[in-house]
N, C-alpha and C. Protein backbone atom coordinates (compact mmCIF):
# COMPACT_ATOMS: atom_id res chain seq x y z
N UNK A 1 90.77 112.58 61.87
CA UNK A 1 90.91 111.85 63.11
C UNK A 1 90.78 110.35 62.82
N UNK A 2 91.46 109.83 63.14
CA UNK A 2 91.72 108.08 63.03
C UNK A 2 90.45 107.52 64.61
N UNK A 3 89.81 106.89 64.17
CA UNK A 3 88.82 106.45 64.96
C UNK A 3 89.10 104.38 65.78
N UNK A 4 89.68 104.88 66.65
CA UNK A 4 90.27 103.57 67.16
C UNK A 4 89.19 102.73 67.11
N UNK A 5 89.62 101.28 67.51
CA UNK A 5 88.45 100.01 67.75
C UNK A 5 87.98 100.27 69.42
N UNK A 6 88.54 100.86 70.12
CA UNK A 6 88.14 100.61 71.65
C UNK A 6 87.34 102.26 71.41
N UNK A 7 87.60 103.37 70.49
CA UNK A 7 87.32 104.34 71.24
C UNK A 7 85.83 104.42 71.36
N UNK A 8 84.86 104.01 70.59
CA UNK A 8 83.32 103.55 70.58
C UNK A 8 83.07 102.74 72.24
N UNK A 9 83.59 101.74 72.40
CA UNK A 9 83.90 100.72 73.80
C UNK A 9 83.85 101.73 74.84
N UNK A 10 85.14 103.15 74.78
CA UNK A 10 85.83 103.82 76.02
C UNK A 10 84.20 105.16 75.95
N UNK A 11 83.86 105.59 74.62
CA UNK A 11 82.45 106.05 74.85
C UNK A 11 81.21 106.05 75.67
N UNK A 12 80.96 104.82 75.29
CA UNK A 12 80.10 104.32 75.94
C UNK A 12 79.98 104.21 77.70
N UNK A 13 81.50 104.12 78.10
CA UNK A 13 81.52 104.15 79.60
C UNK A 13 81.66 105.09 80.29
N UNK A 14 81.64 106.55 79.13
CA UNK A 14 81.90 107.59 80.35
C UNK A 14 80.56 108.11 80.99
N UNK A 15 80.42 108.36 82.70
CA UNK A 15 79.39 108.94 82.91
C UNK A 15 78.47 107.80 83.80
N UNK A 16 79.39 106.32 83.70
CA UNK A 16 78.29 105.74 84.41
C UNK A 16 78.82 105.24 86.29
N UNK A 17 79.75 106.64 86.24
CA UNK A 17 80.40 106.51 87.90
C UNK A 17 81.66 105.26 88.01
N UNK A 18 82.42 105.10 87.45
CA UNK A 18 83.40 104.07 87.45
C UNK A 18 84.89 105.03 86.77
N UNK A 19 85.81 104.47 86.99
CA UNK A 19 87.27 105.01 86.52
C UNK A 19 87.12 104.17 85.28
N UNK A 20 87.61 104.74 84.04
CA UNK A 20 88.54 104.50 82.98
C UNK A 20 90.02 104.51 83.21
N UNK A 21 90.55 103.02 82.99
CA UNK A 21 91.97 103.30 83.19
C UNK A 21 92.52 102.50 81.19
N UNK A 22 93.59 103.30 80.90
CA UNK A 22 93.89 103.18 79.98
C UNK A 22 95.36 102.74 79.79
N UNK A 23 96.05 102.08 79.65
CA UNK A 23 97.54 101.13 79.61
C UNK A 23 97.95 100.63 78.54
N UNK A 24 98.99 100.25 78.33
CA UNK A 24 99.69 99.46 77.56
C UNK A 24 101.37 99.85 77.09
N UNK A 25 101.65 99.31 75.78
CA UNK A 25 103.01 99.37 75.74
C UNK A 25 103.16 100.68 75.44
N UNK A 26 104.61 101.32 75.16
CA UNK A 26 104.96 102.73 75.20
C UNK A 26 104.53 103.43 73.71
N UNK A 27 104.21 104.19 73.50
CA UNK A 27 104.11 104.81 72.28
C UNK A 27 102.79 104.40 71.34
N UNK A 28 101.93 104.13 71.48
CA UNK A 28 101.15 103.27 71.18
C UNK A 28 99.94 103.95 70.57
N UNK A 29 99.71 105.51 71.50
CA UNK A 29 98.56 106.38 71.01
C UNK A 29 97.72 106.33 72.38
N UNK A 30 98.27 106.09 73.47
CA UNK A 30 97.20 106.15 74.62
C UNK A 30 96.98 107.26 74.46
N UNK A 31 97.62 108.38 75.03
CA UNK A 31 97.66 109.82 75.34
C UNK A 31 96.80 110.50 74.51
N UNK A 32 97.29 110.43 72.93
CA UNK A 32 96.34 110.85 71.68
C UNK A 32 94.53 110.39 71.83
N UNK A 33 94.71 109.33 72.06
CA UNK A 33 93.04 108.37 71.90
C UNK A 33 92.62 109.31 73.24
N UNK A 34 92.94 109.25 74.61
CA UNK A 34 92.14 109.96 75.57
C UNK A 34 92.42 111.37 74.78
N UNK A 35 93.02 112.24 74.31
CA UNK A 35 93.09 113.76 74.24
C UNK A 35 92.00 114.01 73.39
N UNK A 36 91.37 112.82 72.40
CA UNK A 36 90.62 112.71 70.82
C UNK A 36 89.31 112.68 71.60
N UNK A 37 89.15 111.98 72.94
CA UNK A 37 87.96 111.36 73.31
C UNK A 37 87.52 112.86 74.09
N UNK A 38 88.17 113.18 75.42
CA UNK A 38 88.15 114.24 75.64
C UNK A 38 88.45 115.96 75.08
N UNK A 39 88.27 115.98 73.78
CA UNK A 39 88.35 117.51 73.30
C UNK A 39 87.44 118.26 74.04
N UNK A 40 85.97 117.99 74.44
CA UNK A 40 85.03 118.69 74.50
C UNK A 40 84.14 118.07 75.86
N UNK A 41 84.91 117.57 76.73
CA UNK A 41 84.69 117.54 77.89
C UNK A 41 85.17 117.90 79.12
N UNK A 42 84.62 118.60 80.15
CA UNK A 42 85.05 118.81 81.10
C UNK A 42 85.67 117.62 82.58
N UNK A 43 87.05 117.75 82.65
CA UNK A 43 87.17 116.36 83.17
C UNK A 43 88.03 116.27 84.06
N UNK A 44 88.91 114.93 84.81
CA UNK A 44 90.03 115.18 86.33
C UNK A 44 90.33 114.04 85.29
N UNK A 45 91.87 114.33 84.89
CA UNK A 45 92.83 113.57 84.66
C UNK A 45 94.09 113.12 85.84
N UNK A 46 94.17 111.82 86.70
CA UNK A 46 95.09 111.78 87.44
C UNK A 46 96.44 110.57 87.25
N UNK A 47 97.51 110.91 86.73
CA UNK A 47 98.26 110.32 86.14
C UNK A 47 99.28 110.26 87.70
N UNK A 48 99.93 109.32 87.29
CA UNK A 48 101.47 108.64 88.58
C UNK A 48 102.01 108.33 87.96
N UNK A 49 103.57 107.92 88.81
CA UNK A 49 104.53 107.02 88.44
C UNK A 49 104.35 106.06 89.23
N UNK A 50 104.82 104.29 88.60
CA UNK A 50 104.92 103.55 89.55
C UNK A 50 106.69 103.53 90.47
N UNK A 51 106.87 103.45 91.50
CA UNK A 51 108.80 103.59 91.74
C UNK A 51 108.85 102.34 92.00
N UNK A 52 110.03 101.85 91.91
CA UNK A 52 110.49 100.45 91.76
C UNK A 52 111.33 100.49 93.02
């Protein structure tokens, strides 16, 4: 497992009642880094589209 620079950062914040929101450019490893963070937690993932 490749251990990102934020994923220690995104650690630390789960649990203290606030949303994690996670963004950026396409392809990048968002999806991977939350799937790495969450293996072994029980959790509500709520994803959208924005429409133009």
């Amino acid at each position: 497992m490749v251990i990102r620079n934020l994923q220690q950062l995104i650690e630390g914040s789960f649990y203290k009642g606030k949303a994690i929101l996670v963004f950026g450019a396409r392809q990048v490893g968002k999806s991977t880094l939350i799937d790495q963070l969450l293996e072994k937690k029980t959790i509500c993932i709520l994803t959208g589209m924005m429409q133009t």
